[in-house]
Protein backbone atom coordinates (compact mmCIF):
# COMPACT_ATOMS: atom_id res chain seq x y z
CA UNK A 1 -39.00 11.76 -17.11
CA UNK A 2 -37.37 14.37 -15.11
CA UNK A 3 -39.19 15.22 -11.65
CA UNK A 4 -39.95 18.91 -10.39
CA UNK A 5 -37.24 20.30 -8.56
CA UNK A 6 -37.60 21.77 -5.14
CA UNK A 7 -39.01 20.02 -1.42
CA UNK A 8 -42.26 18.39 -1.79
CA UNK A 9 -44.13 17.55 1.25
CA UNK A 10 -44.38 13.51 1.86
CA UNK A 11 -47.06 12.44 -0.03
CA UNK A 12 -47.46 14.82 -2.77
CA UNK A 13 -45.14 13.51 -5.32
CA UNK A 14 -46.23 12.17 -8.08
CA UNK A 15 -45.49 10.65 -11.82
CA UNK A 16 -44.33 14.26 -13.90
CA UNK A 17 -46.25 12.38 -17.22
CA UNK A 18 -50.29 12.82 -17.83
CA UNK A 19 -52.27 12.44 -15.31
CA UNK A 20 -54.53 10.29 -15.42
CA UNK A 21 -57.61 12.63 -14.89
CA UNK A 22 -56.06 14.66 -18.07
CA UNK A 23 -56.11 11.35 -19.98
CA UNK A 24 -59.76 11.24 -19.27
CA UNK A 25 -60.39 14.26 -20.05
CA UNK A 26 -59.20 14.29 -23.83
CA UNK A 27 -61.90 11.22 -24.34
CA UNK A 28 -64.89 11.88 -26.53
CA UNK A 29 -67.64 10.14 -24.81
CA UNK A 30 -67.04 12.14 -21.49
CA UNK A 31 -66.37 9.50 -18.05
CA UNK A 32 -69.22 9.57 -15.41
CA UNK A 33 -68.48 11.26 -12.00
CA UNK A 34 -67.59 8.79 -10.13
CA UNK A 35 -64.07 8.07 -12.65
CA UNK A 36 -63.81 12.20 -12.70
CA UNK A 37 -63.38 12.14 -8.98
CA UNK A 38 -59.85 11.79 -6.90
CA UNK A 39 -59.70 11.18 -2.64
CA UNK A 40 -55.86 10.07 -2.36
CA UNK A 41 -54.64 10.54 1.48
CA UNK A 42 -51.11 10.86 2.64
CA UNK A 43 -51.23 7.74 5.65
CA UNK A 44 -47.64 7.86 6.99
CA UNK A 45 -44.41 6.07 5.40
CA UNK A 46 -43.10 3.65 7.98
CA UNK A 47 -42.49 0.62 7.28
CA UNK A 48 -45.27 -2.22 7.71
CA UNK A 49 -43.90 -5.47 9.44
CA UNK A 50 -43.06 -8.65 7.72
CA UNK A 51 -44.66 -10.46 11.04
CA UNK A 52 -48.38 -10.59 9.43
CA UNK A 53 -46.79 -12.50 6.35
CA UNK A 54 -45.14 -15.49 8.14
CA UNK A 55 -46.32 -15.44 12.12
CA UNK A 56 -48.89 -18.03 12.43
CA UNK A 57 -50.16 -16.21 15.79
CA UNK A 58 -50.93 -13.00 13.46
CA UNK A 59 -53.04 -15.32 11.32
CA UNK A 60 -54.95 -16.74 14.38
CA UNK A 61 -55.68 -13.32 15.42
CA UNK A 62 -57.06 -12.12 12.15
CA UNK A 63 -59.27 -15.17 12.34
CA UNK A 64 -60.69 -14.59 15.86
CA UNK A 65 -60.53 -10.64 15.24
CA UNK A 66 -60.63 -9.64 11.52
CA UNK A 67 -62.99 -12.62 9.72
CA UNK A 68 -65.54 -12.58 12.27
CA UNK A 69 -66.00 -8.24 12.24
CA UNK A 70 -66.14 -8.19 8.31
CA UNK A 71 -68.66 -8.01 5.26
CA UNK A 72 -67.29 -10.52 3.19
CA UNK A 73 -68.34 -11.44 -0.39
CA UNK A 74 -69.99 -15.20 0.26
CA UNK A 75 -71.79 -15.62 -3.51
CA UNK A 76 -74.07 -14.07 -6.39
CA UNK A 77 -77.76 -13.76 -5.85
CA UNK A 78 -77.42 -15.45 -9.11
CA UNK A 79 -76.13 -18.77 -7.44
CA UNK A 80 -79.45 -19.05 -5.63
CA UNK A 81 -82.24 -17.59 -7.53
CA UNK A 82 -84.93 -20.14 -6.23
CA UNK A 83 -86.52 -20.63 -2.68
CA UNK A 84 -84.28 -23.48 -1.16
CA UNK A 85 -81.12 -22.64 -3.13
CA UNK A 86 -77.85 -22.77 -1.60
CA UNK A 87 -74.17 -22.50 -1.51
CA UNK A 88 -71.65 -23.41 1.25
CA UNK A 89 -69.66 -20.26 1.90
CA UNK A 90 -66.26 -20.65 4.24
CA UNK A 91 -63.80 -19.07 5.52
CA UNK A 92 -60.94 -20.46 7.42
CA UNK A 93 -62.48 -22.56 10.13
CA UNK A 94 -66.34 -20.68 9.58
CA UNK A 95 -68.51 -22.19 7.21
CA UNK A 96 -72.11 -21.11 6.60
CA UNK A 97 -75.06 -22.32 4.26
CA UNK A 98 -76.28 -19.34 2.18
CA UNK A 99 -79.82 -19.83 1.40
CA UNK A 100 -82.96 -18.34 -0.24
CA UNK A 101 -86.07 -18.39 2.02
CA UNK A 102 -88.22 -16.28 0.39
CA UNK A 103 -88.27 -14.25 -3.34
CA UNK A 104 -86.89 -11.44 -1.33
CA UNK A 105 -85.08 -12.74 1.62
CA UNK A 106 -81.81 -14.67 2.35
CA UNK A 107 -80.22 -16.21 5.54
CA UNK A 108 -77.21 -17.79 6.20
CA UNK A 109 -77.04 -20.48 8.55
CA UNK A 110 -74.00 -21.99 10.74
CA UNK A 111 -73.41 -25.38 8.62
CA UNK A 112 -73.29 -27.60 11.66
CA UNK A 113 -75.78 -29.59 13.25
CA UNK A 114 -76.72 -28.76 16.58
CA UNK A 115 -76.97 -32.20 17.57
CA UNK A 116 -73.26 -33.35 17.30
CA UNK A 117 -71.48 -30.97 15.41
CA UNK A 118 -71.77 -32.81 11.74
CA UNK A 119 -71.61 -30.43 8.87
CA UNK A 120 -75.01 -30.04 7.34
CA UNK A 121 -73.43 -29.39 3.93
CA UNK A 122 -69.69 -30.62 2.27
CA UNK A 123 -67.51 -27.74 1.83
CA UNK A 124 -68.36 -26.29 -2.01
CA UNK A 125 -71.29 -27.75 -2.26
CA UNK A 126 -74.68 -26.10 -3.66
CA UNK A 127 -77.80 -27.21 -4.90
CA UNK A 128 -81.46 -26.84 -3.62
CA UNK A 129 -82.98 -28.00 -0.83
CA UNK A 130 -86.01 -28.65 0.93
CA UNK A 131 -84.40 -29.51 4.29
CA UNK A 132 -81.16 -29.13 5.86
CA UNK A 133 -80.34 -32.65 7.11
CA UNK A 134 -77.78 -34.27 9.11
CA UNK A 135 -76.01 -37.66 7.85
CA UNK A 136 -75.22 -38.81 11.01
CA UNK A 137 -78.34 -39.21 13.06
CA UNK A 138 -80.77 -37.20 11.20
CA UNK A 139 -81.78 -34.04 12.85
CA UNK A 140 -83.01 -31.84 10.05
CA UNK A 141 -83.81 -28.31 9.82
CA UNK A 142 -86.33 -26.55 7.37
CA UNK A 143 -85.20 -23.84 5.13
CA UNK A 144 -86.21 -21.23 6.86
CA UNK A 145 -83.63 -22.51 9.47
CA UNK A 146 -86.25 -23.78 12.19
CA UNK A 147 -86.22 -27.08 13.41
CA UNK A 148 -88.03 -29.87 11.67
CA UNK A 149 -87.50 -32.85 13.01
CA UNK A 150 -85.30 -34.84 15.78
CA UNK A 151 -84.68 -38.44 15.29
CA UNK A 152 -86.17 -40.26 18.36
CA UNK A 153 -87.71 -37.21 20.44
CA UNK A 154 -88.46 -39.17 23.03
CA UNK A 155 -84.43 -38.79 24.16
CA UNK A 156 -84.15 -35.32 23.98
CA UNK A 157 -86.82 -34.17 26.31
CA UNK A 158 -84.34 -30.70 27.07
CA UNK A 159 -84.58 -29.90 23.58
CA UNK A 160 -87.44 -27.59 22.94
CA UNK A 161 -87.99 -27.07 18.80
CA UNK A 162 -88.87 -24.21 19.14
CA UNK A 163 -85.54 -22.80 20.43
CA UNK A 164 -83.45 -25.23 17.85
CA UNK A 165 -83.37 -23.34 15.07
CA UNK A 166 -80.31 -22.71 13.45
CA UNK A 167 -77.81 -20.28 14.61
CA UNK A 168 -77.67 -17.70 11.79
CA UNK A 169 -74.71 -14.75 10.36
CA UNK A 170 -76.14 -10.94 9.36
CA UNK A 171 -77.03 -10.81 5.27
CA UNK A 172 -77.18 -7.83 2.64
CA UNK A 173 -77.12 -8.00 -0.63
CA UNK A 174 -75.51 -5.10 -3.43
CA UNK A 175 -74.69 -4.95 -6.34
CA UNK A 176 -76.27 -8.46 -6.96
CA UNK A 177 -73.67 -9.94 -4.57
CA UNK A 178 -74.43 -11.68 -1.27
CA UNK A 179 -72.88 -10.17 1.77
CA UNK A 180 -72.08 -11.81 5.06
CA UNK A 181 -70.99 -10.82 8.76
CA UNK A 182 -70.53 -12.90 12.08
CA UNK A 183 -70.70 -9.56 14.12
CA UNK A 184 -74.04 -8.94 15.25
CA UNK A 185 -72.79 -5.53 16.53
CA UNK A 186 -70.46 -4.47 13.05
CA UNK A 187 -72.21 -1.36 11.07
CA UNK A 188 -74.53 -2.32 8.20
CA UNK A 189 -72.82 -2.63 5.17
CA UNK A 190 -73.71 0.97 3.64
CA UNK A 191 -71.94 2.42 7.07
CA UNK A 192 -69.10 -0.30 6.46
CA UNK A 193 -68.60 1.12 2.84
CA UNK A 194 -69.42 4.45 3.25
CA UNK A 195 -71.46 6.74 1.36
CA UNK A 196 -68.99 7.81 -1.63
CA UNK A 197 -67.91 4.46 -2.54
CA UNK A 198 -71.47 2.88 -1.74
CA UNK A 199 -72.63 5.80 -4.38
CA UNK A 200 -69.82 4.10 -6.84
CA UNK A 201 -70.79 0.35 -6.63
CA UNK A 202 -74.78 1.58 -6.96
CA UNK A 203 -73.93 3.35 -10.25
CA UNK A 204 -71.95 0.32 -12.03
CA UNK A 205 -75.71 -2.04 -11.49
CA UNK A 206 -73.90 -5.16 -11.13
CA UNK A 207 -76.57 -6.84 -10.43
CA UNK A 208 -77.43 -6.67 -14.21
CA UNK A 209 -74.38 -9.52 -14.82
CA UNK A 210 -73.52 -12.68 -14.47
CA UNK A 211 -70.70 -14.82 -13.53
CA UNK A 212 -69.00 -15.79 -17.42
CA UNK A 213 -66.12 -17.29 -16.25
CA UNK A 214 -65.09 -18.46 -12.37
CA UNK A 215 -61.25 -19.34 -12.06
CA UNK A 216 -59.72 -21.13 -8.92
CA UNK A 217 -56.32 -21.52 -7.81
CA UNK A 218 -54.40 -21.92 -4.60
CA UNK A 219 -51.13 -19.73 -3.88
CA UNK A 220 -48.25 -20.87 -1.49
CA UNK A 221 -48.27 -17.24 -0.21
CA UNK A 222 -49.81 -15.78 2.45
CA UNK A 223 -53.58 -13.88 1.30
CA UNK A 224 -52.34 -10.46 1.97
CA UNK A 225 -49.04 -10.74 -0.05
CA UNK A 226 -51.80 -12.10 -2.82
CA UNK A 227 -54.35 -9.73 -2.10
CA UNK A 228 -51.63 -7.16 -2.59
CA UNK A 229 -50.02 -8.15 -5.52
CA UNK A 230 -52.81 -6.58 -7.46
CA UNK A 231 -53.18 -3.18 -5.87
CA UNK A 232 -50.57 -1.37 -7.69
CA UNK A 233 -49.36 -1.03 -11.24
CA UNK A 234 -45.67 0.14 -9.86
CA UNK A 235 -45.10 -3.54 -10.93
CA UNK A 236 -46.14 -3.27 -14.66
CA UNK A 237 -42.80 -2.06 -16.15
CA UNK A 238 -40.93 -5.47 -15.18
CA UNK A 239 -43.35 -7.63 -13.88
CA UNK A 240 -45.40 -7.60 -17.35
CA UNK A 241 -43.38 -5.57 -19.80
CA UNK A 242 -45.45 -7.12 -22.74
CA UNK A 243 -48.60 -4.68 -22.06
CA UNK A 244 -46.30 -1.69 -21.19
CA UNK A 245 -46.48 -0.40 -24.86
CA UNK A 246 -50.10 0.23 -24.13
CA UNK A 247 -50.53 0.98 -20.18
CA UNK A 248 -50.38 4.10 -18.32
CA UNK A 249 -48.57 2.33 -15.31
CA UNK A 250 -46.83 4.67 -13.60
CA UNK A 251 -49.34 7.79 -14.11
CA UNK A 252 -52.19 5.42 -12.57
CA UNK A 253 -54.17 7.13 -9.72
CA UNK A 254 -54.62 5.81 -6.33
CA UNK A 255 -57.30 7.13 -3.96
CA UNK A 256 -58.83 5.78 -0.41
CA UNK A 257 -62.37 5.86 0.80
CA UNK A 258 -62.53 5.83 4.38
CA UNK A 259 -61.43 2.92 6.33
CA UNK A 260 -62.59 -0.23 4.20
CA UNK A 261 -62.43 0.66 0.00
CA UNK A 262 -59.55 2.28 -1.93
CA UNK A 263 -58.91 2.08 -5.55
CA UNK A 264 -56.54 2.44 -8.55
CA UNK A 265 -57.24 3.68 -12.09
CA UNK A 266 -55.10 2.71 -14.90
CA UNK A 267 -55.23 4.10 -18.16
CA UNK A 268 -55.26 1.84 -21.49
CA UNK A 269 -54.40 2.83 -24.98
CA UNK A 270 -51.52 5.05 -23.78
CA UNK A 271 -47.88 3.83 -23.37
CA UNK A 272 -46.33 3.51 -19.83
CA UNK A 273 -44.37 6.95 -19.27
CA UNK A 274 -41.10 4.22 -18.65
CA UNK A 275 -41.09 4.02 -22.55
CA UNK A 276 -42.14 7.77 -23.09
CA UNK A 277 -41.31 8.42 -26.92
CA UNK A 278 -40.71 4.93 -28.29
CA UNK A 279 -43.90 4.22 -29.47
CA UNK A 280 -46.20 5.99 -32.20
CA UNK A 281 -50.01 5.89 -31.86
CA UNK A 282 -50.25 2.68 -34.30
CA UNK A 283 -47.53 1.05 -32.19
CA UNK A 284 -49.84 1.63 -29.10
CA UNK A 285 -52.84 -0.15 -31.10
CA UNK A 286 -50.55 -2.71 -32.47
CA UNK A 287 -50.07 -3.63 -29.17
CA UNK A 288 -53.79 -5.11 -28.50
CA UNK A 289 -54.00 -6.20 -32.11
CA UNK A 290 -51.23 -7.81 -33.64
CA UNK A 291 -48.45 -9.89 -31.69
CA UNK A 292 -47.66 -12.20 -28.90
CA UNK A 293 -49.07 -9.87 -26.20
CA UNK A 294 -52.64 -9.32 -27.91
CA UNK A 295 -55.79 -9.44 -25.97
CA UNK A 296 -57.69 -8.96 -29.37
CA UNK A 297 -57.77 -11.03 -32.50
CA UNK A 298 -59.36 -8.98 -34.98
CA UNK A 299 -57.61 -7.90 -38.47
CA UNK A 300 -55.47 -5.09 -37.96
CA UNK A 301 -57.00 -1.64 -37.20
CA UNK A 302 -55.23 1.69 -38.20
CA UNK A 303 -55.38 4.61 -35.79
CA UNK A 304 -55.35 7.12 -38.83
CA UNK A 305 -55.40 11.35 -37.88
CA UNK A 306 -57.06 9.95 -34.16
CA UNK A 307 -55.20 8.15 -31.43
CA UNK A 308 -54.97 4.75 -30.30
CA UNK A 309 -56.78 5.40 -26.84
CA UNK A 310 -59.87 6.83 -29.18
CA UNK A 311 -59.14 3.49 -31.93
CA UNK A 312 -59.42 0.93 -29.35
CA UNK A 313 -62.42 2.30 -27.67
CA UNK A 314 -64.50 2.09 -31.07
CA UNK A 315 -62.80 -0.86 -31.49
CA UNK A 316 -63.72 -2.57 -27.86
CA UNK A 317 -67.52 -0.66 -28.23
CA UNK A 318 -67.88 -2.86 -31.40
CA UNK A 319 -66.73 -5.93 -29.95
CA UNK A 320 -67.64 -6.51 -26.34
CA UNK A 321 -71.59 -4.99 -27.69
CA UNK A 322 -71.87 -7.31 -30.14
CA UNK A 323 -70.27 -10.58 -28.22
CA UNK A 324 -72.85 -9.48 -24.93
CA UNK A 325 -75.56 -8.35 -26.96
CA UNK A 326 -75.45 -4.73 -25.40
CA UNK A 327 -76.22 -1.76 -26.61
CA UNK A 328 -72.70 0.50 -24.88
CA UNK A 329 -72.97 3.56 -27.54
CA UNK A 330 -73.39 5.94 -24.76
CA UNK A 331 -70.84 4.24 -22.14
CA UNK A 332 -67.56 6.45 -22.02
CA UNK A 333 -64.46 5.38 -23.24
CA UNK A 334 -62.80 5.63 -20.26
CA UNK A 335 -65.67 2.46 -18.92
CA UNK A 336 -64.37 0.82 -22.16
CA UNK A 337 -60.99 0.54 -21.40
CA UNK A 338 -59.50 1.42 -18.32
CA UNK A 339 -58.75 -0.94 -15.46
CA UNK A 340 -60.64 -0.10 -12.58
CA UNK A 341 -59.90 -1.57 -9.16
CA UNK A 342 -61.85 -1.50 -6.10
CA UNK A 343 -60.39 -3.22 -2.77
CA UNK A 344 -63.53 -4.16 -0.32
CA UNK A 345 -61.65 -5.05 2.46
CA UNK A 346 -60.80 -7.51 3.39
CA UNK A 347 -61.15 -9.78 0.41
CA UNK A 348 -63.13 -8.13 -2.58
CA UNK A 349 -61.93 -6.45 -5.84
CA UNK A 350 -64.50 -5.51 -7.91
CA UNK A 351 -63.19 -4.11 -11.45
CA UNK A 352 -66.31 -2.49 -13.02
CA UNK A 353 -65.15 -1.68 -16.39
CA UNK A 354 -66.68 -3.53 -19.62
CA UNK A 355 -62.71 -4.50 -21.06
CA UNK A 356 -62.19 -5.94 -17.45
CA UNK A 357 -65.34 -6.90 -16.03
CA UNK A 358 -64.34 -8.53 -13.00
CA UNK A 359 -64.20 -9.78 -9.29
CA UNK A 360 -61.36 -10.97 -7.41
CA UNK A 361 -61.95 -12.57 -4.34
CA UNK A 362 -58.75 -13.76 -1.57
CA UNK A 363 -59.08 -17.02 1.28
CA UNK A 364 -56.49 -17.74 3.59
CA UNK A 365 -56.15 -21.20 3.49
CA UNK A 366 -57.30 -22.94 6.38
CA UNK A 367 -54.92 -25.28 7.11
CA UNK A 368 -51.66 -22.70 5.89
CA UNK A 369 -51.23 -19.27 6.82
CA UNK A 370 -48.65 -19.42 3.80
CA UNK A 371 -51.05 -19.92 1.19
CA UNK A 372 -54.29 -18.47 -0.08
CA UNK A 373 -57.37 -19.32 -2.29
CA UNK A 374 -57.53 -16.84 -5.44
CA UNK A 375 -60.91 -16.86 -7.44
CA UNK A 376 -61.66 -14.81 -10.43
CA UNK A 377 -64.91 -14.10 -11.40
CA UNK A 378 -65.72 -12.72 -15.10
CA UNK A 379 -68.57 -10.91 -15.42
CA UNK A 380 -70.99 -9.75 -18.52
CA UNK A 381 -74.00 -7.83 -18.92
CA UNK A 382 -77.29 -10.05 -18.77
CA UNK A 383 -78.42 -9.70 -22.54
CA UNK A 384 -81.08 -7.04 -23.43
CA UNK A 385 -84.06 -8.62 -23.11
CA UNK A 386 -82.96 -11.72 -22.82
CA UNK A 387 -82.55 -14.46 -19.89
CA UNK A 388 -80.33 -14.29 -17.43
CA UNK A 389 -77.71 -17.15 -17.78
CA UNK A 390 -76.62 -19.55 -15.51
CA UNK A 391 -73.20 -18.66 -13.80
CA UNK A 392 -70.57 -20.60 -14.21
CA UNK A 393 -69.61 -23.67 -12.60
CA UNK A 394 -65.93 -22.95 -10.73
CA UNK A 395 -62.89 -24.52 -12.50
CA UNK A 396 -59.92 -25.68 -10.02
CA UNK A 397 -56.38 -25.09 -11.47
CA UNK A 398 -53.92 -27.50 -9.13
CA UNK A 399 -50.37 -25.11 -8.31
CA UNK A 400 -48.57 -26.37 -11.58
CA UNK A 401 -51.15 -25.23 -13.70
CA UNK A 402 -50.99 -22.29 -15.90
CA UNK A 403 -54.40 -19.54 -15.46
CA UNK A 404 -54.20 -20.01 -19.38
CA UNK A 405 -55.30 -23.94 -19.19
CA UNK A 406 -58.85 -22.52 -17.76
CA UNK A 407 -60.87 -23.23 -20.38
CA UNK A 408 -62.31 -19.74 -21.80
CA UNK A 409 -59.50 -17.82 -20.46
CA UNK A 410 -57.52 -14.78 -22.90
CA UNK A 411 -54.36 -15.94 -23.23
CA UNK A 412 -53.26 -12.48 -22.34
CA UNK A 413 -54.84 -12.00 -19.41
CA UNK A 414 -53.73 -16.14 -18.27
CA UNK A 415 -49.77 -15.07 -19.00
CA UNK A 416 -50.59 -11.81 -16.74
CA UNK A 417 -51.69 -13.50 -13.56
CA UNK A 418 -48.96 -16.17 -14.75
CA UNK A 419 -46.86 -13.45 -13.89
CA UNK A 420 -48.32 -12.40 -10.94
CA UNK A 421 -47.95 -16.10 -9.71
CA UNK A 422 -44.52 -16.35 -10.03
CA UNK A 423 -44.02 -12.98 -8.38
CA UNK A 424 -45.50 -14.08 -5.25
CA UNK A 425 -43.71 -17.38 -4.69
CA UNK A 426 -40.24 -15.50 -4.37
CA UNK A 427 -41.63 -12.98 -2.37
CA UNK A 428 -42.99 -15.57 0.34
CA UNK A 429 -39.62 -17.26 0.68
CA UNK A 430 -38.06 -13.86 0.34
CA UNK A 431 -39.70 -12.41 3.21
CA UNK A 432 -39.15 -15.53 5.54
CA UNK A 433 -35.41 -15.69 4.39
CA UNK A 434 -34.69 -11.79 4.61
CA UNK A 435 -32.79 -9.89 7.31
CA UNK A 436 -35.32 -7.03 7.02
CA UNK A 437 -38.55 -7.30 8.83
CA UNK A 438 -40.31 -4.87 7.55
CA UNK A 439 -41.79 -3.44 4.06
CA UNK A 440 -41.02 -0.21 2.39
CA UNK A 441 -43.94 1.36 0.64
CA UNK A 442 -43.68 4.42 -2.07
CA UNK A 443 -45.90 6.88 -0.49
CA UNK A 444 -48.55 7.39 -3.59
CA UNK A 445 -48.10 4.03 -5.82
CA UNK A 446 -48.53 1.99 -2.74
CA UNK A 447 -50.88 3.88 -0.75
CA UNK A 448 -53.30 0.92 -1.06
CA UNK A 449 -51.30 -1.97 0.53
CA UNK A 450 -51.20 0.70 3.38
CA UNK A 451 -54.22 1.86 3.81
CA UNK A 452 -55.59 -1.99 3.45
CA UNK A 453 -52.67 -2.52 6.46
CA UNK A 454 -53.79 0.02 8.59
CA UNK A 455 -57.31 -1.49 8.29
CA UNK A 456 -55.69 -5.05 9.07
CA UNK A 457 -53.75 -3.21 12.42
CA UNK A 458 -57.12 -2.24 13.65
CA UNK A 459 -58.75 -5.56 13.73
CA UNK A 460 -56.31 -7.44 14.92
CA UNK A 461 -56.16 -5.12 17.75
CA UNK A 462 -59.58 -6.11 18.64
CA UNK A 463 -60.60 -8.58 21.02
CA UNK A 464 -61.49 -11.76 20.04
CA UNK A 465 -65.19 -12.66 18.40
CA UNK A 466 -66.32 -15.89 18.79
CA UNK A 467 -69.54 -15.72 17.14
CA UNK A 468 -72.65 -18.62 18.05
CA UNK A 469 -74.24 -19.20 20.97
């Protein structure tokens, strides 16, 4: 690959191979509007300060000033379908009981008594309840968060019922996913989101999946070195050489929606412009087929007079129809096999295609800044016309596990965010050892980590929010 000659202005520069709009374009089922669209921004190219990665003061101020201001992810609607359902949602120090009241209503409550303090629920726990009660003394709250009863009233003469109910967080729900905010005064999540990326998450109708598969595992690395690790494919080439063959790394686009979303496409069934020229079509779709590095596990296919992009999106059609028992003869090709990433800051990925329906969501632990709680959430369409499943129960991976132990999880995809793992432990201890202090960011490839540190900057600037009463 040769780049242009002649002064670009900062920003503009990108890979000289296919775009990946022009990709797109060449499919035969055509791509809806919302992957036909491009909003990349030029935000600056200094570097961004190794402080936030190791500074334990930086992490206490993005817990008093970013946590408390954001719409964070706390579960499925699926994971409480029934009036009294709950699950115990927390972050860092917060922890709140996410509940069903009503067929079309859901609270979340502070989980702590208002007695002494006691946690109403154990962290990860869910179930259903009629009452929310306290195992210390008893105090117990209905589930519509008023006060039920107090163990011997007779003592608490100051403590009216009526003003005991329990202290609760702002709740909206999209995309079938329960949303959560300690700011009383934040915008609503559609304002949060804005309207071009709200009009993106609308048209994917997540809310018509379920959880398949729910991976957990901890990371001695901060949650923004995590969280970042997966918003580029600059990495591909030597980070995961095995699915270069096959992946339009370098020629991904990156664009940015306002303050709080950005996104990457990356094409599949094309070979990384790094190896321009070394593979032929049926090398491409040997790649997914045949070999170590498969994701597939079919009999081999043969691209014949077509290409392997147009091969492997018959191929995945077939396949991911038949194993979720939906009918995806009209979805594009580019839905069928391109990686689609969506960052919801500050925690979410949502990757809306049908080859990687996922969700990623990031923790900080809370008792280390330097590590983070990584979840992956696979997703599949709800059967036509059939009952929605249960969603999966999570499954904990301790550090020396492998992703590819999770029972139910590709191979391919385990040895990937294997990969990624090993990655971010060097770059922890690199950071804290190096004589830099700062982070140098290509101006298009890593437009995301910027634009998601830029939104970091801003809330940490904030004062303090110390939500309750």
């Amino acid at each position: 690959m040769n780049m242009e000659s002649g002064p670009m202005a900062a920003g503009d520069a990108r890979c000289p191979a296919i775009s990946t709009q022009d990709i797109i374009a060449r499919d035969r089922i055509a791509a809806p509007g919302w992957v036909r669209s491009e909003s990349y921004a030029f935000l600056g190219s200094e570097d961004i300060s190794t402080d936030r990665y190791i500074d334990p003061d930086f992490a206490r101020r993005e817990m008093e000033s970013l946590w408390t201001r954001s719409w964070q992810f706390a579960c499925r609607e699926e994971h409480i379908p029934e009036v009294g359902d709950y699950q115990v949602y927390e972050i860092g120090r917060h922890s709140f009981i996410i509940t069903r009241v009503a067929a079309d209503e859901i609270r979340a409550y502070y989980n702590a008594c208002l007695h002494r303090g006691t946690k109403l629920r154990a962290s990860g726990s869910a179930g259903c309840a009629s009452e929310f009660k306290c195992s210390f003394h008893g105090w117990s709250w209905n589930v519509d968060g008023s006060s039920k009863s107090i163990t011997c009233p007779w003592d608490f003469p100051h403590v009216d019922p009526a003003n005991n109910a329990l202290p609760q967080v702002r709740v909206q729900t999209l995309g079938g996913f329960v949303w959560i905010n300690m700011d009383p005064d934040a915008p609503n999540l559609e304002e949060y989101l804005g309207a071009e990326a709200l009009a993106h998450i609308k048209a994917w109708k997540l809310e018509d999946r379920y959880i398949h598969l729910h991976v957990q595992k901890s990371f001695p690395a901060n949650w923004k070195l995590t969280i970042e690790a997966f918003m580029e494919a600059y990495h591909v080439i030597e980070t995961h050489p095995q699915v270069a063959p096959s992946n339009a790394d370098a020629n991904s686009q990156y664009d940015v929606y306002g303050n709080h979303v950005n996104r990457f496409i990356s094409c599949l069934g094309v070979a990384s412009p790094h190896l321009e020229g070394r593979f032929s079509e049926q090398d491409i779709l040997d790649q997914f087929t045949v070999g170590d590095a498969s994701v597939l596990s079919e009999d081999r296919p043969q691209v014949g007079n077509g290409t392997a992009r147009q091969a492997m999106a018959d191929l995945f059609r077939t396949m991911f129809g038949a194993a979720t028992g939906s009918d995806l003869s009209a979805t594009s090709d580019s839905e069928m096999l391109d990686c689609f990433s969506y960052t919801l800051f500050p925690n979410t990925y949502l990757f809306p295609g049908v080859s990687l329906p996922m969700v990623y969501r990031f923790r900080p632990d809370p008792r280390d800044h330097r590590r983070c709680i990584y979840e992956v959430f696979f997703l599949r369409p709800v059967p036509d016309g059939g009952a929605r499943p249960e969603p999966a129960e999570p499954i904990l991976l301790t550090d020396d596990q492998s992703f590819c132990e999770a029972p139910g999880m590709d191979a391919g995809f385990g040895r990937i965010l294997d990969q990624d793992t090993d990655n971010l432990f060097l770059q922890q201890e690199g950071i804290e050892a190096s004589a830099k202090r700062g982070l140098t960011l290509g101006n298009y490839q890593e437009i995301r980590i910027r634009h998601f540190e830029q939104a970091v900057d801003r809330y940490v600037a904030m004062p303090p929010l110390r939500p309750g009463r």
